[in-house]
Protein backbone atom coordinates (compact mmCIF):
# COMPACT_ATOMS: atom_id res chain seq x y z
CA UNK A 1 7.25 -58.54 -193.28
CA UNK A 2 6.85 -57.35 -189.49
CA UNK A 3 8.23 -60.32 -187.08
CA UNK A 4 6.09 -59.20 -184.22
CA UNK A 5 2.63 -59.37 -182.94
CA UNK A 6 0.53 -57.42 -180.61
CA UNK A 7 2.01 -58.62 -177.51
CA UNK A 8 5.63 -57.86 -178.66
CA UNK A 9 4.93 -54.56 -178.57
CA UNK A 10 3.33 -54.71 -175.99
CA UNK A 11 6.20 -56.00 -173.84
CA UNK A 12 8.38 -53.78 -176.23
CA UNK A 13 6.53 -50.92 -174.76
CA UNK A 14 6.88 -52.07 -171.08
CA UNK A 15 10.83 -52.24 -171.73
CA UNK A 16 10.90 -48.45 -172.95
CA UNK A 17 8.56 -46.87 -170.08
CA UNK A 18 10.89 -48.40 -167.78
CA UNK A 19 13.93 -47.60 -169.05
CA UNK A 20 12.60 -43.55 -169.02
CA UNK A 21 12.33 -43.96 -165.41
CA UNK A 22 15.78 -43.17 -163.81
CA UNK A 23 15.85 -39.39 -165.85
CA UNK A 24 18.74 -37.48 -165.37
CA UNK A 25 20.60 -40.19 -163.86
CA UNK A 26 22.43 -42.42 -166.38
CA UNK A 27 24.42 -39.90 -168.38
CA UNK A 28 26.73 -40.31 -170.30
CA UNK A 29 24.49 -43.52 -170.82
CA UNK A 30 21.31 -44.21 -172.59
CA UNK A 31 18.22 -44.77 -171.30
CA UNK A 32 17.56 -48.98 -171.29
CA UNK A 33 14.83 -51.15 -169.98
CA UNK A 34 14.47 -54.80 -170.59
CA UNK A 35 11.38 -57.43 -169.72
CA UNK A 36 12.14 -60.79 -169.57
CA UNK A 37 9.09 -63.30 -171.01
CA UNK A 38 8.33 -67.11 -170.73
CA UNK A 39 5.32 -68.64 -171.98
CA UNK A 40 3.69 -65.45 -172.46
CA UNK A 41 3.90 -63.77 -168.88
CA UNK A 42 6.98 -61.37 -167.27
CA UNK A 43 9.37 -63.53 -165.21
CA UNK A 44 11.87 -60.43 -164.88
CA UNK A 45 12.39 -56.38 -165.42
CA UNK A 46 15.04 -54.00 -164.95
CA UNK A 47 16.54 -50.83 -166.02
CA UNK A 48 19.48 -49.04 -166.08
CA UNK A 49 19.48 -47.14 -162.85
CA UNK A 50 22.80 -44.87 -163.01
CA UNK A 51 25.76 -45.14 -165.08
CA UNK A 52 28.50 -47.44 -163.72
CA UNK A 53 25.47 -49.64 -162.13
CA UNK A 54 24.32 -52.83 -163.77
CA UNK A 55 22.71 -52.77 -167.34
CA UNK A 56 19.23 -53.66 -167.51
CA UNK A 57 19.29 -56.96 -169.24
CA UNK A 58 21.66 -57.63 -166.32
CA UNK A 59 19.29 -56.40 -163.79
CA UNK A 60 16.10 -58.01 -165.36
CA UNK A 61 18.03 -61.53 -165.29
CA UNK A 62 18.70 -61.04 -161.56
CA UNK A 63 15.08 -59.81 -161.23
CA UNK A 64 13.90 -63.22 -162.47
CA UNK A 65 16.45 -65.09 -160.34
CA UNK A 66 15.21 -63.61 -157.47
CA UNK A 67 11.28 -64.45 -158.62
CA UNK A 68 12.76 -67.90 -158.84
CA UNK A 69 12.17 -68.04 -162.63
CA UNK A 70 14.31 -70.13 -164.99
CA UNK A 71 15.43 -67.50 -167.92
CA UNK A 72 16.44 -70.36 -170.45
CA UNK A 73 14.23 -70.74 -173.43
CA UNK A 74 12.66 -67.42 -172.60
CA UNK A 75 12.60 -64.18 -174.44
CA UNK A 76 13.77 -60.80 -173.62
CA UNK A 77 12.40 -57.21 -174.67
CA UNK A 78 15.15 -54.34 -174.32
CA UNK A 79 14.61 -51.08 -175.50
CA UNK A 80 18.20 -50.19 -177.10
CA UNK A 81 20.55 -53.15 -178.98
CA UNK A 82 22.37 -54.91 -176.63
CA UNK A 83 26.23 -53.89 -175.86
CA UNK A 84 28.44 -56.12 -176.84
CA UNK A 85 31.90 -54.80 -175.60
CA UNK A 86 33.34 -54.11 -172.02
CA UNK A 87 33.25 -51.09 -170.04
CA UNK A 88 32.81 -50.08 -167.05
CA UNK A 89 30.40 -53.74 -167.04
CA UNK A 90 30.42 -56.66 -168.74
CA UNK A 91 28.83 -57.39 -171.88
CA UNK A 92 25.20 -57.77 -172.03
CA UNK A 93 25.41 -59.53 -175.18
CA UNK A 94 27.47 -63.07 -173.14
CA UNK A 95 24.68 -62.08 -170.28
CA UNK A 96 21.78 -62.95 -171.93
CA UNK A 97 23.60 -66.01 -173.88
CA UNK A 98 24.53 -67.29 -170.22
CA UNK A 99 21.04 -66.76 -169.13
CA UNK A 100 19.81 -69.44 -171.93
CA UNK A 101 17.45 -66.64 -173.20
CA UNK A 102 16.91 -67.91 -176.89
CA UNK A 103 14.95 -64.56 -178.53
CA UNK A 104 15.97 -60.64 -178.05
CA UNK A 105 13.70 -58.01 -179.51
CA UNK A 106 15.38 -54.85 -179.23
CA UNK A 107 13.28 -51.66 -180.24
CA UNK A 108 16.18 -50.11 -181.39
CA UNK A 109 19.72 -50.10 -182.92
CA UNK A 110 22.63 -48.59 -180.91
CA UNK A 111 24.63 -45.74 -182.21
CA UNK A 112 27.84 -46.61 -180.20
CA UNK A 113 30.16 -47.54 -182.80
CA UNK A 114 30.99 -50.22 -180.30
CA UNK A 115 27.92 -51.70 -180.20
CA UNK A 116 25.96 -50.59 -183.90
CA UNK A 117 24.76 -53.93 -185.12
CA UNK A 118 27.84 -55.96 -183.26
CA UNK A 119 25.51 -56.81 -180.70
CA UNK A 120 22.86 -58.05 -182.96
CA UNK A 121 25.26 -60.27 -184.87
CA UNK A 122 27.36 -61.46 -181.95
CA UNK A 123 23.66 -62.68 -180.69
CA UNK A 124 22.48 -64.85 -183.81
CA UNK A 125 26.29 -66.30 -184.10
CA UNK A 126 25.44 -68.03 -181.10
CA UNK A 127 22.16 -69.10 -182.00
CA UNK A 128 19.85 -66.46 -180.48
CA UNK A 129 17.28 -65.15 -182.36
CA UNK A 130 17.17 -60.91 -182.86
CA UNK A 131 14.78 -59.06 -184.37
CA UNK A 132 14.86 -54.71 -184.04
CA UNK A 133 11.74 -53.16 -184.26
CA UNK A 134 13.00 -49.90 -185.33
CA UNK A 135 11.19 -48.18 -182.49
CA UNK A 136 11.00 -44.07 -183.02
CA UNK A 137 9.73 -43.72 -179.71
CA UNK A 138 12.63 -45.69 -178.29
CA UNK A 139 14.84 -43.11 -180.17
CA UNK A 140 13.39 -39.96 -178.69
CA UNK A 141 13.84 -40.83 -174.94
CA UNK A 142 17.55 -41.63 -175.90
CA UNK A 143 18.19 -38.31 -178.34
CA UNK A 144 20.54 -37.12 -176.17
CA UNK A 145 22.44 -40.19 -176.20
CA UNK A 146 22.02 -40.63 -180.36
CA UNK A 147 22.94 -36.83 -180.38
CA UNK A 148 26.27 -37.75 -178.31
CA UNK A 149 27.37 -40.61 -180.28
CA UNK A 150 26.88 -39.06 -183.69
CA UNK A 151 27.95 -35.38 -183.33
CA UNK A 152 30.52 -36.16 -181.00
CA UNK A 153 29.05 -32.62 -178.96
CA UNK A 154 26.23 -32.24 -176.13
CA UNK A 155 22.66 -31.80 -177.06
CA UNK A 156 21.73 -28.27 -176.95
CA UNK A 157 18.06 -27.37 -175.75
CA UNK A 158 17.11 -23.67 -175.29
CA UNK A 159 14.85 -22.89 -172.66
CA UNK A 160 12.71 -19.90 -172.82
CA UNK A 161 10.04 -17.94 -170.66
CA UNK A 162 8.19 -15.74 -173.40
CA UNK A 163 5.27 -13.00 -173.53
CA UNK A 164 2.85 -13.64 -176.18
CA UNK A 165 4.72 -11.13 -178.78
CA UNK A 166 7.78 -13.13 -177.91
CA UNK A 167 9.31 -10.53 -175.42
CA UNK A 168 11.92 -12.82 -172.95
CA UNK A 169 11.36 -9.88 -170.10
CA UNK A 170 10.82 -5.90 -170.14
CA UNK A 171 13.24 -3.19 -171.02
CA UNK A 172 14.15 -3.39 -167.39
CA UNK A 173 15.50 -6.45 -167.42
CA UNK A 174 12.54 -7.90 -165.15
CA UNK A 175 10.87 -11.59 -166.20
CA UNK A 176 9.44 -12.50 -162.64
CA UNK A 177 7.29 -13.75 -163.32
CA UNK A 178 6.48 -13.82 -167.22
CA UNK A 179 4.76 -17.98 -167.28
CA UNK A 180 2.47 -19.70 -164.64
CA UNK A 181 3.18 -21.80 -162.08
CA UNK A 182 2.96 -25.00 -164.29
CA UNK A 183 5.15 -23.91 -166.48
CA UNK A 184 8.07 -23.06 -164.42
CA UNK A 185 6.89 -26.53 -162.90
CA UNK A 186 7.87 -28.32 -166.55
CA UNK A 187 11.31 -26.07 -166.55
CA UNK A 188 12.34 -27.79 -163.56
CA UNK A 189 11.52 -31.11 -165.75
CA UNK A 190 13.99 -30.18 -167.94
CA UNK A 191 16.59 -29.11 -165.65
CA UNK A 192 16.06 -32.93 -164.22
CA UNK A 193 16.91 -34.28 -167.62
CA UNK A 194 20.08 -32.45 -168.37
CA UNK A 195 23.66 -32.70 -167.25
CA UNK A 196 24.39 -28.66 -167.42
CA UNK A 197 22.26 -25.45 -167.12
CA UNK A 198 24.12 -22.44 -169.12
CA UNK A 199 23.58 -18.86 -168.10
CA UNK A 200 24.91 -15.50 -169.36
CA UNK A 201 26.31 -12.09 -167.02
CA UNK A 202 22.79 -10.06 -167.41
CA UNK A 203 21.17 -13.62 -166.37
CA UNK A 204 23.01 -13.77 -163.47
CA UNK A 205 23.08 -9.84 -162.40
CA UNK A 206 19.20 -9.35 -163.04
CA UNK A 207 18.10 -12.94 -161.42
CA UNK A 208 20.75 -14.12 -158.92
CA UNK A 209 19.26 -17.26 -159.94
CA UNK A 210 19.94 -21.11 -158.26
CA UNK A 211 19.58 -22.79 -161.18
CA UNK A 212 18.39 -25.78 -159.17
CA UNK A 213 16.07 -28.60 -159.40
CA UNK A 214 12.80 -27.37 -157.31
CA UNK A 215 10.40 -30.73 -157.86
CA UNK A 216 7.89 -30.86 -154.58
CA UNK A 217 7.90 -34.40 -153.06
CA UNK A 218 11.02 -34.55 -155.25
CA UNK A 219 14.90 -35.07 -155.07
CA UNK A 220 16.76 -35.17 -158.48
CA UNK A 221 20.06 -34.05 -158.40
CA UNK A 222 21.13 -30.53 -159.42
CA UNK A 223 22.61 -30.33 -163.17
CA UNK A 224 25.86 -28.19 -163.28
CA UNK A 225 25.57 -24.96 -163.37
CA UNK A 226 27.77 -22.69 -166.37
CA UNK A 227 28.46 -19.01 -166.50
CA UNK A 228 29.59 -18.20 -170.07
CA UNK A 229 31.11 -14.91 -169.34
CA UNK A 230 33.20 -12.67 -172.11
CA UNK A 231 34.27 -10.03 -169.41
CA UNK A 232 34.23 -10.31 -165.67
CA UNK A 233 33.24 -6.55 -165.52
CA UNK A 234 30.24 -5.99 -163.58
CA UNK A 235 30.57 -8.83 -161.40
CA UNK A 236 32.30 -7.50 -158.04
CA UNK A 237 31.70 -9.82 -155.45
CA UNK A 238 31.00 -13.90 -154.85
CA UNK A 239 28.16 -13.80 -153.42
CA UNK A 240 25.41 -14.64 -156.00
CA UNK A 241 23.59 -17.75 -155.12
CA UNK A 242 24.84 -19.66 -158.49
CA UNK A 243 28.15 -19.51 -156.49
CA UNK A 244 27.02 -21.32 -153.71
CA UNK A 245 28.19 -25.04 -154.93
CA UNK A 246 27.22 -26.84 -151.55
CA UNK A 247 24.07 -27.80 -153.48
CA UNK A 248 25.65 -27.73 -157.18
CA UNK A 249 28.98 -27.49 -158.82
CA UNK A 250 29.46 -24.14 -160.96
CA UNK A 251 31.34 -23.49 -163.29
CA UNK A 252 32.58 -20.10 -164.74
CA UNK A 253 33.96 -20.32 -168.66
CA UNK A 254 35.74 -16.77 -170.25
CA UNK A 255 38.20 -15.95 -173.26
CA UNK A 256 41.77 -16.69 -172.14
CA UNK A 257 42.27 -12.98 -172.80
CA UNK A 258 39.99 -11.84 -169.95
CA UNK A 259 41.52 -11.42 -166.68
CA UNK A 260 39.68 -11.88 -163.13
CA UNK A 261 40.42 -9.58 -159.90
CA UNK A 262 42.34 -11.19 -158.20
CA UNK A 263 40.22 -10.47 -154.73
CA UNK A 264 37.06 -12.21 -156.89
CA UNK A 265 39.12 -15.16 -157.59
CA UNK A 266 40.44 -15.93 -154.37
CA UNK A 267 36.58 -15.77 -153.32
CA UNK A 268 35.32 -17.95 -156.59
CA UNK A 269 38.16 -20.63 -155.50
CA UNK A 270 37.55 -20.55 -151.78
CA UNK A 271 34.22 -21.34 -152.80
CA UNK A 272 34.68 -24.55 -155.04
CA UNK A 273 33.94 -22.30 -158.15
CA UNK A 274 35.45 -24.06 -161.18
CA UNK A 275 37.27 -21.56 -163.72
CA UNK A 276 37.64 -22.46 -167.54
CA UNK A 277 39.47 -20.64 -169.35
CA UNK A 278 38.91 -21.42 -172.77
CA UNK A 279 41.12 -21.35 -176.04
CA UNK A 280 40.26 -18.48 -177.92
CA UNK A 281 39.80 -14.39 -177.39
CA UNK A 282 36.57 -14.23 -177.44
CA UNK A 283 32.86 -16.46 -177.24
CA UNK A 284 32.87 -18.94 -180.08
CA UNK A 285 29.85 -21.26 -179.04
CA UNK A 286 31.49 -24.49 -181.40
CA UNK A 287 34.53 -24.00 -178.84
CA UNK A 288 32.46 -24.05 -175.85
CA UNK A 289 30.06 -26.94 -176.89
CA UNK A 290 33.58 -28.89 -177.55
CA UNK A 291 35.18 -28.11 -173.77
CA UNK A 292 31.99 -29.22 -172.00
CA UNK A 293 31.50 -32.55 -173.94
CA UNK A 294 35.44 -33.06 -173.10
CA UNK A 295 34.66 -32.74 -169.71
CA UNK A 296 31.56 -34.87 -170.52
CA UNK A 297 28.95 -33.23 -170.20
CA UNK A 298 26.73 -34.62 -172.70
CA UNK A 299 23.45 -31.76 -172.96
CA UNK A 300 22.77 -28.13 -171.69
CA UNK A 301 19.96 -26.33 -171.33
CA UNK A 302 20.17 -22.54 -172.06
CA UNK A 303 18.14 -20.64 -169.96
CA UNK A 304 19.38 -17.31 -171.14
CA UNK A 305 20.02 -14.56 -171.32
CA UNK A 306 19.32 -12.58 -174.70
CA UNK A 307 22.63 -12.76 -175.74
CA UNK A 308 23.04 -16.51 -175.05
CA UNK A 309 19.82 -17.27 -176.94
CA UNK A 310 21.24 -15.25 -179.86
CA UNK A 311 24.91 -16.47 -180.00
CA UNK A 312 23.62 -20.19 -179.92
CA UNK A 313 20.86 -19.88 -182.69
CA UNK A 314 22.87 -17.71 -184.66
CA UNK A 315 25.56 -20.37 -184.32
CA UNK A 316 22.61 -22.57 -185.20
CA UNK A 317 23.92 -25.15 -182.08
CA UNK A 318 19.91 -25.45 -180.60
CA UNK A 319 18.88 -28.54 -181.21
CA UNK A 320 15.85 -28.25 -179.43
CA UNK A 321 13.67 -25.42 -178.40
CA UNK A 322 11.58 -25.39 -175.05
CA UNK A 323 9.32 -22.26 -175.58
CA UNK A 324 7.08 -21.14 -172.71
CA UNK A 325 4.75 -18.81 -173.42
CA UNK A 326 2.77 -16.66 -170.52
CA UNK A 327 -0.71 -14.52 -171.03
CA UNK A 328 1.01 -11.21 -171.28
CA UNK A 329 2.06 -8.57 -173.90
CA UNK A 330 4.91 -6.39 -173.39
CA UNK A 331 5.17 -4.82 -176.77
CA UNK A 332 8.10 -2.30 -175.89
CA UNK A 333 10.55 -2.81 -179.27
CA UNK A 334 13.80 -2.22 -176.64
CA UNK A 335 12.55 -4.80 -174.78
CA UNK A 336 14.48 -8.26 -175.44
CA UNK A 337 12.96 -11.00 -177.45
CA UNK A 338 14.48 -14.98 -178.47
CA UNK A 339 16.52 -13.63 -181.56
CA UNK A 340 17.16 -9.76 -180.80
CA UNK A 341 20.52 -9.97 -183.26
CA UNK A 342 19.13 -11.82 -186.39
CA UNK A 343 20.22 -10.58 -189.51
CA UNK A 344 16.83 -11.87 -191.45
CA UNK A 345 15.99 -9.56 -194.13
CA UNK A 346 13.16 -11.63 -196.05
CA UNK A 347 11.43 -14.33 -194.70
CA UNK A 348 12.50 -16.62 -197.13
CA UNK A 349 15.60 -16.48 -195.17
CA UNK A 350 14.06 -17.26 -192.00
CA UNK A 351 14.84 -20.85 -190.54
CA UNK A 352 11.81 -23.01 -190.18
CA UNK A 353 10.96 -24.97 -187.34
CA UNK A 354 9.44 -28.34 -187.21
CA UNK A 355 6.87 -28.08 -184.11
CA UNK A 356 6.70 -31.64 -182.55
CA UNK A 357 4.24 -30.87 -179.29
CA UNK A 358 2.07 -28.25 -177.88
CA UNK A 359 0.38 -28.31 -174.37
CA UNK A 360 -1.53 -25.88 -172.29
CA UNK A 361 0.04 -26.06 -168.53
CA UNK A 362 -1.94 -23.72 -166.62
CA UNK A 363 -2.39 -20.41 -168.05
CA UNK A 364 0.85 -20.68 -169.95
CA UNK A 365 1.82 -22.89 -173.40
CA UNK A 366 4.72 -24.83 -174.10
CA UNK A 367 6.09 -25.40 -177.65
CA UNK A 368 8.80 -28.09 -177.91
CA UNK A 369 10.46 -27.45 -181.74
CA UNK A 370 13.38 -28.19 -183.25
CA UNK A 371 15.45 -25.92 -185.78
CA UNK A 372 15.05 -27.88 -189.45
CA UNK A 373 18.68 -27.60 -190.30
CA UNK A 374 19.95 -29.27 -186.87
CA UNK A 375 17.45 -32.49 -186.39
């Protein structure tokens, strides 16, 4: 039987738009918002704003303070179970108790370990009532988060520019511009909500690309930006604009059997470049995905090129795709497409996809999907 009425999830609902409001900013945290309710109207609201800040039960009991409100006997709405152990701060779980809040509805258990049902129980020990309402919605603004604390590994999304026969640019090498204006506008979106942007060499040769955050009226701050390199050949000087890290770190990952010129390094290093060398020979993308979540980076977003896209589905480490699709064919079979290296003989074989939204942005569609074998 469902506890709640109408106006529970209605305040449940309130609690999860706000806690998607800080994006890109609370990593390695979760998105959490929390309304506070007495006698049927909101005495207090909060969210988590950045990680390290206060949590937003925390901030939506100071919210009511400052409104003057008494928080005793009243009931509070957060959209993720509240944590019951200390980190960086306290407890929400002895938060709310000290706040004489009597009823928590939660739209969702937390994954932590540390948390998972602890703070639910440490809650009705001490005579609060809590009821989850097994929110999916509350779920997908935190997958990252879930992603994190289950597979232990960052949440891979693959970001894509396509033609309308799936061509990724010409035979050239050019993909200037393959999508519409609202559609590069969305990419930028995503670069907002993730902590690293991953590139390949023929990315960075063809595009000398910033890999920044370009939002008008706008000023999220710029994701990390990787070069996954398996040879430094090609690349003879430092002066690509992904190397400028005044306005974003970089960082440059390569087997620990490739060696650098030693002229390029000095540059790299005078210019704040980060080099990883990494543990094996050559490109294994479970290796990678394990050094960046060690260094806690907890999601990427591929953004090419051909030979990223087909190491990392291949690999079958996508665990979402963000397909962009433009009005134009370019039909030339040495062109490169998403999967150039598949080895799919029947389509039996082929993996199917599980297409979750579709939207027209201009003259160009996006297709958010996620790989069956990887949700």
């Amino acid at each position: 039987m469902n506890k709640l009425t109408e106006s529970d999830h209605q305040f449940l609902n309130k609690a999860i738009l706000l806690a998607a409001i800080p994006v890109g900013e609370v990593s390695p945290n979760p998105y959490v918002g929390a309304v506070i309710v007495k006698d049927g109207r909101i005495i207090g609201e909060g969210f988590h704003a950045k990680a390290g800040t206060a949590h937003a039960e925390v901030v939506a009991i100071q919210n009511a303070k400052d409104n003057n409100k008494s928080t005793v006997g009243a009931t509070i709405y957060v959209s993720l179970e509240p944590c019951c152990h200390h980190g960086k701060t306290g407890p929400c779980t002895e938060a709310v108790l000290n706040a004489g809040i009597t009823k928590v509805v939660y739209a969702t258990q937390d994954p932590n370990p540390s948390v998972a049902g602890k703070g639910e129980k440490f809650l009705i020990e001490n005579g609060i009532e809590a009821i989850c309402a097994d929110s999916e919605s509350a779920r997908q603004i935190n997958k990252i988060f879930f992603h994190n604390q289950i597979k232990k590994t960052p949440f891979v999304t693959l970001k894509a520019a396509m033609s309308l026969d799936g061509k990724i640019a010409s035979k050239s090498g050019d993909s200037k511009w393959i999508t519409g204006s609202d559609a590069r506008l969305e990419g930028h979106q995503l670069r907002v909500e993730h902590d690293a942007i991953l590139i390949g060499k023929k990315t960075l040769l063809n595009d000398d690309p910033s890999l920044t955050v370009r939002i008008p009226d706008q000023n999220y701050s710029n994701p990390i930006r990787v070069l996954l390199l398996r040879t430094f050949n090609g690349i003879d000087h430092a002066n690509y604009q992904l190397f400028n890290t005044e306005i974003a770190p970089t960082w440059i990952m390569y087997p620990q059997n490739q060696s650098i010129d030693t002229a390029l390094k000095a540059e790299l290093l005078a210019k704040n470049v980060r080099l990883i060398e990494l543990q094996d020979d050559e490109i294994i993308v479970d290796s990678v995905l394990t050094q960046l979540y060690e260094e806690k980076v907890m999601s990427v977003l591929l953004e090419g090129g051909s030979s990223i896209y087909n190491a990392f589905i291949t690999a079958q480490k996508v665990n979402e795709f963000a397909l962009f699709y433009g009005p134009r064919l370019i039909g030339d079979a040495k062109a490169p497409s998403l999967w150039d290296h598949s080895n799919i003989t029947d389509l039996s074989e082929a993996p199917i996809l599980s297409i979750h939204a579709t939207e027209k942005l201009g003259n160009s569609i996006y297709v958010q999907a996620t790989l069956k074998e990887v949700e």
